[in-house]
N, C-alpha and C. Protein backbone atom coordinates (compact mmCIF):
# COMPACT_ATOMS: atom_id res chain seq x y z
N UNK A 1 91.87 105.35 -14.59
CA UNK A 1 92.13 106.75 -14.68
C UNK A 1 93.45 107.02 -13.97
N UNK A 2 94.69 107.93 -14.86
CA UNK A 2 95.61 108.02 -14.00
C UNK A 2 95.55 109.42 -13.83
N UNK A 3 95.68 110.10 -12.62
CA UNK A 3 95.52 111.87 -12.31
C UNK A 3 96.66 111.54 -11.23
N UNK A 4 97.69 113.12 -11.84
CA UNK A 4 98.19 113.90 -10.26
C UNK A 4 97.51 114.24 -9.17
N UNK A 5 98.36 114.02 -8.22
CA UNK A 5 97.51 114.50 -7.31
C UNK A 5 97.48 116.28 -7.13
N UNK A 6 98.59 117.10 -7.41
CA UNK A 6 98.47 118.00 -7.49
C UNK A 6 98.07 118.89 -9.25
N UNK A 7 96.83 119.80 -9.12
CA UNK A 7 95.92 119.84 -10.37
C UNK A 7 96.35 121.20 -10.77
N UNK A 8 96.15 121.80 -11.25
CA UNK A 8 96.58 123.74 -11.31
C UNK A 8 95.36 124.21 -10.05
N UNK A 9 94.25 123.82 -9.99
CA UNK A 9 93.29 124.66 -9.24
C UNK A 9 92.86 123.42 -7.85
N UNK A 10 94.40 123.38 -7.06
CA UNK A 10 93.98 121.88 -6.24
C UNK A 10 94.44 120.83 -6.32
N UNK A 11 93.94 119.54 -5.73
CA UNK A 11 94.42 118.54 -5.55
C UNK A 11 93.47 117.73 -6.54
N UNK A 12 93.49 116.48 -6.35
CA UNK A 12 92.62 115.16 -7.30
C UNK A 12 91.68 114.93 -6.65
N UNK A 13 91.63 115.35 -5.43
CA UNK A 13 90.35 114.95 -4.26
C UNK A 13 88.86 114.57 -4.87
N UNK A 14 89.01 116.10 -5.53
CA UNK A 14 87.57 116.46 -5.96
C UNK A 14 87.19 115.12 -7.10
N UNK A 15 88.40 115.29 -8.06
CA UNK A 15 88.22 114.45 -8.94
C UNK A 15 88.28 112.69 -9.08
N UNK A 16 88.44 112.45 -8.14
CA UNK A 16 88.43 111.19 -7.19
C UNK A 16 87.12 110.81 -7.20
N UNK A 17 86.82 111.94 -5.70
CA UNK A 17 85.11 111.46 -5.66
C UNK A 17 84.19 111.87 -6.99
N UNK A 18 84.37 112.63 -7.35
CA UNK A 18 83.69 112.56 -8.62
C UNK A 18 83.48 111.85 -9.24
N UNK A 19 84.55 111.05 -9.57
CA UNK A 19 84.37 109.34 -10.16
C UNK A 19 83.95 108.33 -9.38
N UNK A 20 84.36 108.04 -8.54
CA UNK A 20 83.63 107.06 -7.81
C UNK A 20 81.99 107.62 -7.25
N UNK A 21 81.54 109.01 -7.31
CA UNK A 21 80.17 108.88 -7.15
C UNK A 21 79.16 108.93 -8.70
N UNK A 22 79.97 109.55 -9.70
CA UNK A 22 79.53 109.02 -10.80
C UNK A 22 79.49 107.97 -11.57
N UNK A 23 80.53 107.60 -11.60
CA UNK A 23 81.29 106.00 -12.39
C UNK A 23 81.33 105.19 -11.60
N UNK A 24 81.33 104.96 -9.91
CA UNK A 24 81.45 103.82 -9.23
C UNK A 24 82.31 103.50 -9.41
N UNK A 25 82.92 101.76 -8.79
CA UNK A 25 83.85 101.32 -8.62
C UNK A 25 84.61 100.79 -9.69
N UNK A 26 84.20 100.92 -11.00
CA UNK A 26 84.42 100.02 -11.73
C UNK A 26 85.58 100.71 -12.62
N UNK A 27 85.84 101.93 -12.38
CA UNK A 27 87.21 102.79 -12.82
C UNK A 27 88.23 102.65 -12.04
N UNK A 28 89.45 102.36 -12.57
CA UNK A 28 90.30 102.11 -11.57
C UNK A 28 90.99 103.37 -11.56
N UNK A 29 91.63 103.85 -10.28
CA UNK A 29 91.87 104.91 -10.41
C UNK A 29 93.85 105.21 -9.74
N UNK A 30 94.38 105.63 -10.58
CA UNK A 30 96.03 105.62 -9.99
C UNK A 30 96.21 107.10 -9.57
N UNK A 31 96.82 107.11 -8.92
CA UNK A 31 96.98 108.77 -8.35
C UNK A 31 98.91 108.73 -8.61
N UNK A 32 99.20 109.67 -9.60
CA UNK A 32 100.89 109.92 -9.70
C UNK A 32 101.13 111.48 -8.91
N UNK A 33 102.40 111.35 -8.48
CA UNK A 33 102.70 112.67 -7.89
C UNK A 33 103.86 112.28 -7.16
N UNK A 34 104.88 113.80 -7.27
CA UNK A 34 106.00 114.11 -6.78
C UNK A 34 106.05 114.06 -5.34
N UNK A 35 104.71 114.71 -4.79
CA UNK A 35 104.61 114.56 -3.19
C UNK A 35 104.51 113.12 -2.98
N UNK A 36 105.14 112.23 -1.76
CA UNK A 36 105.29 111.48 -1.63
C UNK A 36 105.13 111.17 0.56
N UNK A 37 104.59 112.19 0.60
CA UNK A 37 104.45 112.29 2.27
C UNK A 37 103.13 111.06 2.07
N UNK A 38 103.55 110.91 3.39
CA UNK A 38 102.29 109.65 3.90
C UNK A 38 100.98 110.29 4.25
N UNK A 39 100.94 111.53 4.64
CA UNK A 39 99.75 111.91 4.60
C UNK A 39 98.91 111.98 2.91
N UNK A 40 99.55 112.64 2.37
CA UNK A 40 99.34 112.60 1.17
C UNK A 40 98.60 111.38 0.50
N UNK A 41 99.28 110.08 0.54
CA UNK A 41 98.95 108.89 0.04
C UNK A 41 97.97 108.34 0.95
N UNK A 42 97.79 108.98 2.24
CA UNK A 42 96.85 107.70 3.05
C UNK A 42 95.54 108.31 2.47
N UNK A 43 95.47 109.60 2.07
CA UNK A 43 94.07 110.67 1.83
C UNK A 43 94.12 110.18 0.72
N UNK A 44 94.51 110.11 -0.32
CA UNK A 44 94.44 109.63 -2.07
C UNK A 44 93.23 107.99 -1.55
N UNK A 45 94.05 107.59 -1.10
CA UNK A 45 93.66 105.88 -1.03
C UNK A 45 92.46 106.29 0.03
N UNK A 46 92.33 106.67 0.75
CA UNK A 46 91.10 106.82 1.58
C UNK A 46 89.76 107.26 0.97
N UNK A 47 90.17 108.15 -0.14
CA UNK A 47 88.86 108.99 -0.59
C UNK A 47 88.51 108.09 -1.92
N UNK A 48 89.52 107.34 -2.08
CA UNK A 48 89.12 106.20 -3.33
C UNK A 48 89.91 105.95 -4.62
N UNK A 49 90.89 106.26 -4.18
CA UNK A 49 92.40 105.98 -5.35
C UNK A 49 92.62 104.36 -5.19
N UNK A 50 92.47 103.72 -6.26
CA UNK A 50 93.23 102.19 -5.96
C UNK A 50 95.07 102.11 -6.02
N UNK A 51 95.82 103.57 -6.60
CA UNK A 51 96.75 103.21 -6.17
C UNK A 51 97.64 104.28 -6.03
N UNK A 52 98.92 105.03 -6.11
CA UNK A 52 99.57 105.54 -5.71
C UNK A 52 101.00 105.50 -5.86
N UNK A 53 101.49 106.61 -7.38
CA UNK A 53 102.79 106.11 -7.38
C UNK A 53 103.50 107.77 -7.62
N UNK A 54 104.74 107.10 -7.19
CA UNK A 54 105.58 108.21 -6.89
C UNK A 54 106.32 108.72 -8.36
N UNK A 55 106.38 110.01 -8.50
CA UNK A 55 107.01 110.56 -9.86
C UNK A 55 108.74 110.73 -9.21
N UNK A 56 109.67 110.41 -10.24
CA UNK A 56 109.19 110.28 -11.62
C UNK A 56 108.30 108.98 -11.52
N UNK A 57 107.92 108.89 -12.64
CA UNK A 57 106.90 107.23 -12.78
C UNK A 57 108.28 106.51 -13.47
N UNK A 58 107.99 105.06 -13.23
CA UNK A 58 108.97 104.27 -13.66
C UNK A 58 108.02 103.39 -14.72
N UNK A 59 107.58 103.57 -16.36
CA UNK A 59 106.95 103.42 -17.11
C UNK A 59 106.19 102.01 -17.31
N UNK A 60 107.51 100.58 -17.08
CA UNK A 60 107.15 99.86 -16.79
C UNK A 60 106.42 99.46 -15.78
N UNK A 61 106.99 99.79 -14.67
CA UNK A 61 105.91 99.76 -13.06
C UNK A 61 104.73 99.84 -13.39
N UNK A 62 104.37 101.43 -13.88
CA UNK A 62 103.14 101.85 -13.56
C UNK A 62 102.34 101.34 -14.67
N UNK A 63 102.67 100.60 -16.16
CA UNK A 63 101.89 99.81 -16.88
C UNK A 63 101.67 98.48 -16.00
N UNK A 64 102.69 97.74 -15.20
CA UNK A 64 101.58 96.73 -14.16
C UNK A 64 101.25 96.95 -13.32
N UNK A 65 101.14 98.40 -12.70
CA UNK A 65 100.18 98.69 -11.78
C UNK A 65 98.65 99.14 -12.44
N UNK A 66 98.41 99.32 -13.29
CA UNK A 66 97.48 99.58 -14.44
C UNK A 66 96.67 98.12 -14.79
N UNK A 67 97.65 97.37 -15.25
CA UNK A 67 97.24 95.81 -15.47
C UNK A 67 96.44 95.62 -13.91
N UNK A 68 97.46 95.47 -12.88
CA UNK A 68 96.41 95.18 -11.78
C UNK A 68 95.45 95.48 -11.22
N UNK A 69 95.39 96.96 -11.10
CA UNK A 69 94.29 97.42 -10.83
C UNK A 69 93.03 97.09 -11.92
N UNK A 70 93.20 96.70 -12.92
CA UNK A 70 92.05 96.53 -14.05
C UNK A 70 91.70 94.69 -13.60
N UNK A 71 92.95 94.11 -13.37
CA UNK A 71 92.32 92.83 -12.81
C UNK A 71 91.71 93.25 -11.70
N UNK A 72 91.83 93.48 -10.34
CA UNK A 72 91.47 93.70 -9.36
C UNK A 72 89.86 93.75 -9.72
N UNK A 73 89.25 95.02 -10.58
CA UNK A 73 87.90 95.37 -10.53
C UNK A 73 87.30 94.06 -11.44
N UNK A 74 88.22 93.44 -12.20
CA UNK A 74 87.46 92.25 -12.79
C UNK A 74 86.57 92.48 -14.00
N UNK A 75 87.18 93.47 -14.91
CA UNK A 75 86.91 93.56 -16.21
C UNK A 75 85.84 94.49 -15.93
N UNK A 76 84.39 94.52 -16.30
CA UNK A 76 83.54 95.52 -16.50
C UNK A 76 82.40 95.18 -16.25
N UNK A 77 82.42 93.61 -14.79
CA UNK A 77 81.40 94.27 -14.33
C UNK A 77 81.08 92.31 -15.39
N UNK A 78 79.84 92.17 -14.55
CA UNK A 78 79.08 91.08 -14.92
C UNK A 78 78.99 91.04 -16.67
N UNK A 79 78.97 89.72 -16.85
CA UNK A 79 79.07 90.15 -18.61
C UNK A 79 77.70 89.68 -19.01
N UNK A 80 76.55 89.72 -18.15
CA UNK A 80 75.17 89.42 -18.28
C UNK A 80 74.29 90.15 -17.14
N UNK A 81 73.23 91.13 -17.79
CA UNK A 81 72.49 91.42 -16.68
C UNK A 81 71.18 91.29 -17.13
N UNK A 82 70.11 90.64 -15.84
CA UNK A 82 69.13 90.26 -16.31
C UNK A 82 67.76 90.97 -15.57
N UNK A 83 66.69 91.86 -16.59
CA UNK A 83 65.81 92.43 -16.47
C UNK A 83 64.55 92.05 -17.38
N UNK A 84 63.64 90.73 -16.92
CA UNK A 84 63.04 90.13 -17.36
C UNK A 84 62.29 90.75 -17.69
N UNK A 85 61.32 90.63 -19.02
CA UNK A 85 62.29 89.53 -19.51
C UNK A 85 63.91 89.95 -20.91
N UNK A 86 63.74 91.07 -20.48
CA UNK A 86 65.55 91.41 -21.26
C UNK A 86 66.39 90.68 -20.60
N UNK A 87 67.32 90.86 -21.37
CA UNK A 87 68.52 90.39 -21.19
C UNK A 87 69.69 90.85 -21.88
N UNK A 88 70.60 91.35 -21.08
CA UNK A 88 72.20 92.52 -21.99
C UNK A 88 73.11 91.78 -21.42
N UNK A 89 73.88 91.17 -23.10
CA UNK A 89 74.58 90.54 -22.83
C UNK A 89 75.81 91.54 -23.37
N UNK A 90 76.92 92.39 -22.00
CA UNK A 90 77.74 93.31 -22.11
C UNK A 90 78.69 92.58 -23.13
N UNK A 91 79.25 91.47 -23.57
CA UNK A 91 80.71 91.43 -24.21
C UNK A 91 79.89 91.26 -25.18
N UNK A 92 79.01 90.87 -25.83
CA UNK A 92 78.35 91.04 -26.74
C UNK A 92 77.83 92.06 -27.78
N UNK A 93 77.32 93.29 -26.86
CA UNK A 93 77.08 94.27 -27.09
C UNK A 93 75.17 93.93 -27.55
N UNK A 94 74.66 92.90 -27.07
CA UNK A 94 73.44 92.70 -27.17
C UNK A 94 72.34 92.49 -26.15
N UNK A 95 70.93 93.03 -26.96
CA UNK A 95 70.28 92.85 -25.49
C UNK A 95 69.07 91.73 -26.62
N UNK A 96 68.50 91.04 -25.57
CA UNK A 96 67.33 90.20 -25.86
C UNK A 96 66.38 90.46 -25.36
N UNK A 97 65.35 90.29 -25.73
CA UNK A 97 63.75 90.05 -25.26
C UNK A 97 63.01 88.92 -25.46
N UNK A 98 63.15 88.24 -24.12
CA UNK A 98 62.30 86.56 -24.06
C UNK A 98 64.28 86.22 -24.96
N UNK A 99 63.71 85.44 -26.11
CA UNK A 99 65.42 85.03 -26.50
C UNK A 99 65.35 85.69 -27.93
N UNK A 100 64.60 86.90 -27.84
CA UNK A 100 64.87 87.18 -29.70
C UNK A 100 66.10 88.38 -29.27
N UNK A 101 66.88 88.36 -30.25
CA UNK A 101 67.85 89.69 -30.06
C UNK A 101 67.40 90.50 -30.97
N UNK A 102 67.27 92.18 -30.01
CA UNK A 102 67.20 93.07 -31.00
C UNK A 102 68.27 94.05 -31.55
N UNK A 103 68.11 94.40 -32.70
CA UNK A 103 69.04 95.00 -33.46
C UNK A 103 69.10 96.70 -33.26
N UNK A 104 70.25 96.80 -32.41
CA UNK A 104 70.28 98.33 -31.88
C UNK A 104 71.97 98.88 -32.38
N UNK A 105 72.12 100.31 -32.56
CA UNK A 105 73.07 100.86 -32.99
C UNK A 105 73.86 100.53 -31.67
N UNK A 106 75.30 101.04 -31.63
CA UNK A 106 75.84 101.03 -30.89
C UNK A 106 75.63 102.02 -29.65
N UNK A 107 75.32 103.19 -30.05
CA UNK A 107 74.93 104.34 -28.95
C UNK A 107 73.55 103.75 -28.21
N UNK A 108 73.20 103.15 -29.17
CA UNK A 108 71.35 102.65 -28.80
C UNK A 108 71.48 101.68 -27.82
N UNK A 109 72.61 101.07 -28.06
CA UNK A 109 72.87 99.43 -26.97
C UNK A 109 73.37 100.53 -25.31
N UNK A 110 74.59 101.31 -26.20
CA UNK A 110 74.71 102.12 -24.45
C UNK A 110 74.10 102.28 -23.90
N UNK A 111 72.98 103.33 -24.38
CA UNK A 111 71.95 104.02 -23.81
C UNK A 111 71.28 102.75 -22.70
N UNK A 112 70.76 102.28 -23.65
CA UNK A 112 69.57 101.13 -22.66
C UNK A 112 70.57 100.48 -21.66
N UNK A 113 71.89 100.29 -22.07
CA UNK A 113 72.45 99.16 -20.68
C UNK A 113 72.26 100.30 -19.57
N UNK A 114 72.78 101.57 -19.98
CA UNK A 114 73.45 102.84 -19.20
C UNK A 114 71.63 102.88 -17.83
N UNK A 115 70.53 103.04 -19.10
CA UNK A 115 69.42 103.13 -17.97
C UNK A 115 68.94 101.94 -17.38
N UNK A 116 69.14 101.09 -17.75
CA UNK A 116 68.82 99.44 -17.14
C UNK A 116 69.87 99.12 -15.67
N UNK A 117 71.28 99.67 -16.05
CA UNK A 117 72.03 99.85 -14.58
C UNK A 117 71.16 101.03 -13.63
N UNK A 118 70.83 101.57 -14.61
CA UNK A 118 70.06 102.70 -13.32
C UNK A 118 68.65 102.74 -13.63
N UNK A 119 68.11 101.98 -13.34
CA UNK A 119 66.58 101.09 -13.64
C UNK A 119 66.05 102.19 -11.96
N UNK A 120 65.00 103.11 -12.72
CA UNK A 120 64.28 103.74 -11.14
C UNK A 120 64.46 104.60 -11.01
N UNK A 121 66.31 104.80 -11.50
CA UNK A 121 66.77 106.69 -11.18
C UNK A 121 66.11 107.49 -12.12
N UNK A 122 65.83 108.86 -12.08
CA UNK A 122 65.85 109.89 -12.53
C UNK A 122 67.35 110.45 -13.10
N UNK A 123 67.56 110.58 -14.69
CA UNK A 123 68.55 111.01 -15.05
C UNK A 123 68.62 111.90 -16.15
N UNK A 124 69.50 112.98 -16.28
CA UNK A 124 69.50 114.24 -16.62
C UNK A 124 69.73 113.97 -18.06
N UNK A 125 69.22 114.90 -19.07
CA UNK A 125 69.91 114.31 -20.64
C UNK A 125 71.05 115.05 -20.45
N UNK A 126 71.40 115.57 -19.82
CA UNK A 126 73.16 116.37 -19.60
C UNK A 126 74.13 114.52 -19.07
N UNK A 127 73.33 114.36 -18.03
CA UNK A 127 73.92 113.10 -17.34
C UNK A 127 74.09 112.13 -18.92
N UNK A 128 73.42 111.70 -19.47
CA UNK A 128 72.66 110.71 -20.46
C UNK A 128 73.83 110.82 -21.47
N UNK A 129 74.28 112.28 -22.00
CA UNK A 129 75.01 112.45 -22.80
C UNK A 129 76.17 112.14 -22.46
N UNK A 130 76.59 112.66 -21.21
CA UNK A 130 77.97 112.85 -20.88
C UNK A 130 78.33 111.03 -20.43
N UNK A 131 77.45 110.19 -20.30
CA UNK A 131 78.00 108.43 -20.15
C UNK A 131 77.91 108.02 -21.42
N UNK A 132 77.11 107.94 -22.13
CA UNK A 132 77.13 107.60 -23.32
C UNK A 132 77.58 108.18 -24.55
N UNK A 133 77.47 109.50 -24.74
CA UNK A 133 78.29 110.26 -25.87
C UNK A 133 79.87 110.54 -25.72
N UNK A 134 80.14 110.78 -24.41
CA UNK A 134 81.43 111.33 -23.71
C UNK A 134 81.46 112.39 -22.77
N UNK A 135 82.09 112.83 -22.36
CA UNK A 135 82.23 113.98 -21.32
C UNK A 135 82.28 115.16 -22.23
N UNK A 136 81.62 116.34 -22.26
CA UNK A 136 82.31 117.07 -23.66
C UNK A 136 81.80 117.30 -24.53
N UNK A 137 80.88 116.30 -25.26
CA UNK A 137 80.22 116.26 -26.45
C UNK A 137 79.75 117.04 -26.78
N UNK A 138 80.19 117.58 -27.86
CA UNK A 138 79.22 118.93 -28.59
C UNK A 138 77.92 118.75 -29.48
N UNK A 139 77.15 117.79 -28.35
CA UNK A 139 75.58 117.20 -29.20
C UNK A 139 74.97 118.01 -28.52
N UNK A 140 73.73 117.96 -29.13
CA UNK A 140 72.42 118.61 -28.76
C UNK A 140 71.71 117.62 -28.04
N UNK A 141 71.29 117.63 -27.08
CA UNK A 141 70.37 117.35 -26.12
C UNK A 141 69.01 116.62 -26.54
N UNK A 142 68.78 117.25 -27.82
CA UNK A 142 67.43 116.46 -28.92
C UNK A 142 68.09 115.11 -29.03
N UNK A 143 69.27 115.24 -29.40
CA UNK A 143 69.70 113.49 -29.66
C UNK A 143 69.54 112.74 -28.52
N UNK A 144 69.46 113.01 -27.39
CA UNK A 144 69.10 111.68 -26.43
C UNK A 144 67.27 111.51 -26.66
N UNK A 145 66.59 112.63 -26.60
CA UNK A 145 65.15 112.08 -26.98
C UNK A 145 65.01 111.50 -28.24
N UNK A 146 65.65 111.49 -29.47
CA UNK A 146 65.73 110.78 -30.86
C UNK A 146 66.13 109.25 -30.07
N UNK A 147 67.30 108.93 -29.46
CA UNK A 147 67.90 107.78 -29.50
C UNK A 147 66.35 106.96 -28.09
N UNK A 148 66.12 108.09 -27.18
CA UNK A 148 65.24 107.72 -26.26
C UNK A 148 63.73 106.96 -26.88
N UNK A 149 63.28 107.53 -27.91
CA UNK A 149 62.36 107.23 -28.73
C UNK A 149 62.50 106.26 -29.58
N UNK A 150 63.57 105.82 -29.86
CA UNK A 150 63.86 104.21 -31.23
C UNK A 150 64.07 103.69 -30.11
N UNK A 151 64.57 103.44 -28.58
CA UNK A 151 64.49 102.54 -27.58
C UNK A 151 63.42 102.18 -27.34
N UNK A 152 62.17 103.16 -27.08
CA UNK A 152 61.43 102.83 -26.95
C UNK A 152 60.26 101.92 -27.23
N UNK A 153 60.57 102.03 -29.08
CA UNK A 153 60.33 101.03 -30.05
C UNK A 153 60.47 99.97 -29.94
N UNK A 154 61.71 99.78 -30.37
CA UNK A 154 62.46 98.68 -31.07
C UNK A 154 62.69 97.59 -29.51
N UNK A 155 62.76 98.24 -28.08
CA UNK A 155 62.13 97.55 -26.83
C UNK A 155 60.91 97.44 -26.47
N UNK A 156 60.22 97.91 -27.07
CA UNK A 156 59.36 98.16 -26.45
C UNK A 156 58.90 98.53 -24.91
N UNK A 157 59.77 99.41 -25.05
CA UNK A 157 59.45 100.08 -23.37
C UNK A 157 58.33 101.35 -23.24
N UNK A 158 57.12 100.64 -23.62
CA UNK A 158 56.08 101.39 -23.01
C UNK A 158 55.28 100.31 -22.07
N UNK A 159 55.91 99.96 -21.38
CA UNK A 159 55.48 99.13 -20.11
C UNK A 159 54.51 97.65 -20.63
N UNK A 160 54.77 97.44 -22.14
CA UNK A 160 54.48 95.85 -22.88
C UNK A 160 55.07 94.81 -22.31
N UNK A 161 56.02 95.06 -21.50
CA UNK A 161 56.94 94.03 -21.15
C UNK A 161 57.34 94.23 -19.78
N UNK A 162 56.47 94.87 -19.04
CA UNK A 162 56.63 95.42 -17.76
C UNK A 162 57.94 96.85 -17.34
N UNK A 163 58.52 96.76 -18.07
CA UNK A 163 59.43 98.63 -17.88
C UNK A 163 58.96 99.42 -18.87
N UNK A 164 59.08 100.44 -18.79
CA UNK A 164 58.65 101.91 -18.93
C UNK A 164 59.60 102.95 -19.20
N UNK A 165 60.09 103.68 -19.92
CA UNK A 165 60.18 104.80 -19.87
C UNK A 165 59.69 106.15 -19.74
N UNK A 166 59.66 106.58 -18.62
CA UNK A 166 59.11 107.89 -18.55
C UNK A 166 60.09 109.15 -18.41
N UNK A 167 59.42 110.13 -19.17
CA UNK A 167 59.80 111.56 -19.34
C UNK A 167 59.79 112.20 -18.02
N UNK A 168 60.59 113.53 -17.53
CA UNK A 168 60.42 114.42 -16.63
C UNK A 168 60.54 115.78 -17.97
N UNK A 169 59.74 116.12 -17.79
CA UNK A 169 59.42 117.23 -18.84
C UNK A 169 60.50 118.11 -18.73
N UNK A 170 61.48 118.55 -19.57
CA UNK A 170 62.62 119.57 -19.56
C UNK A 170 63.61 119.21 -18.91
N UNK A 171 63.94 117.63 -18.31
CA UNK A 171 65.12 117.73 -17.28
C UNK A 171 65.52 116.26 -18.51
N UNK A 172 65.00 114.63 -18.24
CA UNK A 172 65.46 113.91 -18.31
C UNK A 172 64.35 112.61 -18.45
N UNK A 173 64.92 111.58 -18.02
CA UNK A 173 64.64 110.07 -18.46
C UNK A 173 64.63 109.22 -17.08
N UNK A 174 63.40 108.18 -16.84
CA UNK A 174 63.65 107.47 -15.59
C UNK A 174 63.06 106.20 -16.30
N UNK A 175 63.59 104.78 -16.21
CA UNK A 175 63.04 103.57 -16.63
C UNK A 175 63.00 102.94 -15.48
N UNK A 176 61.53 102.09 -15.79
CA UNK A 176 60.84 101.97 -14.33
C UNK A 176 60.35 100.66 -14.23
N UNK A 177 60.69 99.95 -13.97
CA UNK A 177 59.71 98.68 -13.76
C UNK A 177 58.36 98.93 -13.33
N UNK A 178 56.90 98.42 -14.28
CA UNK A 178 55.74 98.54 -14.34
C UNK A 178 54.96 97.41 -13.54
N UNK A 179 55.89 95.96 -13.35
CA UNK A 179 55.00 94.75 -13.22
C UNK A 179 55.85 94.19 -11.73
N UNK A 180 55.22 93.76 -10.87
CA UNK A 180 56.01 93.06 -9.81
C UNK A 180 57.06 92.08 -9.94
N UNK A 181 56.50 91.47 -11.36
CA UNK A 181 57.81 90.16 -11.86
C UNK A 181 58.97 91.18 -12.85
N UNK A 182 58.76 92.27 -12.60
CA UNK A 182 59.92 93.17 -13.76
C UNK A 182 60.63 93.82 -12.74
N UNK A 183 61.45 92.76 -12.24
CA UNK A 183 62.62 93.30 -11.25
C UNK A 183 63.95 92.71 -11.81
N UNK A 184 64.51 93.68 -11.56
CA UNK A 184 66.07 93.02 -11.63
C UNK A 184 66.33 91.76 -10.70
N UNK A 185 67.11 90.78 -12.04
CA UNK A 185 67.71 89.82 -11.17
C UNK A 185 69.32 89.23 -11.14
């Protein structure tokens, strides 16, 4: 993510932590701006900017400061995560059960990695939409219980395989490990 630090209503502060408490570490984040005081830059990088460049931008620079910071975080994150007996294999775009692969749309593969990283939480279909559809999306809210319901299927996540999906009536979605051996590993 590249943001000024100065916004029309403020600084990037807000929008900083915002990402790193929503998105975590795995966004890299450049902060550009004309201000160039050291206070300025030590607060960017403190609150969670990986980097910091001075305008004007010098085009080339800041495309390998971009490159590095994307090496730095190391691509996107494990390219296998394992929730027995699933298995999402991220560069793939596939998940398994035991070793059969099942056949999921693309939104359908998000969805499940999106709640399998957050295996336990409670999450909002506002939240649900806005990681997997986009920030923005002018969907209806029914579409995460449509896509929530063929997961449920086609995984069988009614606790057959030790996780679960459960409903919070009017808010959202929590997938739960059911069995003591259905832990993340």
């Amino acid at each position: 993510m590249l943001v000024d630090w100065l916004l029309p209503d403020g600084t990037a502060e807000p929008v900083i932590r915002w990402t790193r408490q929503h998105r975590g570490w795995e966004v890299p984040v450049i902060v550009a701006s004309a201000i160039d005081e050291e206070e300025n830059i030590v607060r960017a990088l403190s609150i969670g900017a990986d980097d910091y460049v001075g305008k004007p931008v010098r085009v080339a620079e800041l495309l390998a400061r971009i490159a590095a910071a994307s090496r730095r975080r190391g691509g996107k994150g494990p390219a296998r995560l394992s929730f027995p007996p699933y298995e999402i294999i991220l560069e793939e775009r596939e998940i398994r059960v035991g070793s059969a692969p099942v056949l999921l749309t693309q939104k359908e593969f998000e969805l499940a990695a999106f709640l399998f990283k957050n295996a336990g939480r409670l999450l909002s279909r506002v939240q649900l939409l806005d990681r997997v559809w986009g920030q923005g999306a002018d969907i209806d809210t029914r579409t995460v219980d449509a896509h929530v319901s063929r997961l449920r299927k086609k995984l069988a996540l009614d606790a057959t395989h030790g996780w679960e999906i459960t409903s919070s009536y009017g808010f959202g979605y929590r997938l739960e490990a059911r069995k003591a051996n259905a832990q993340p590993t």
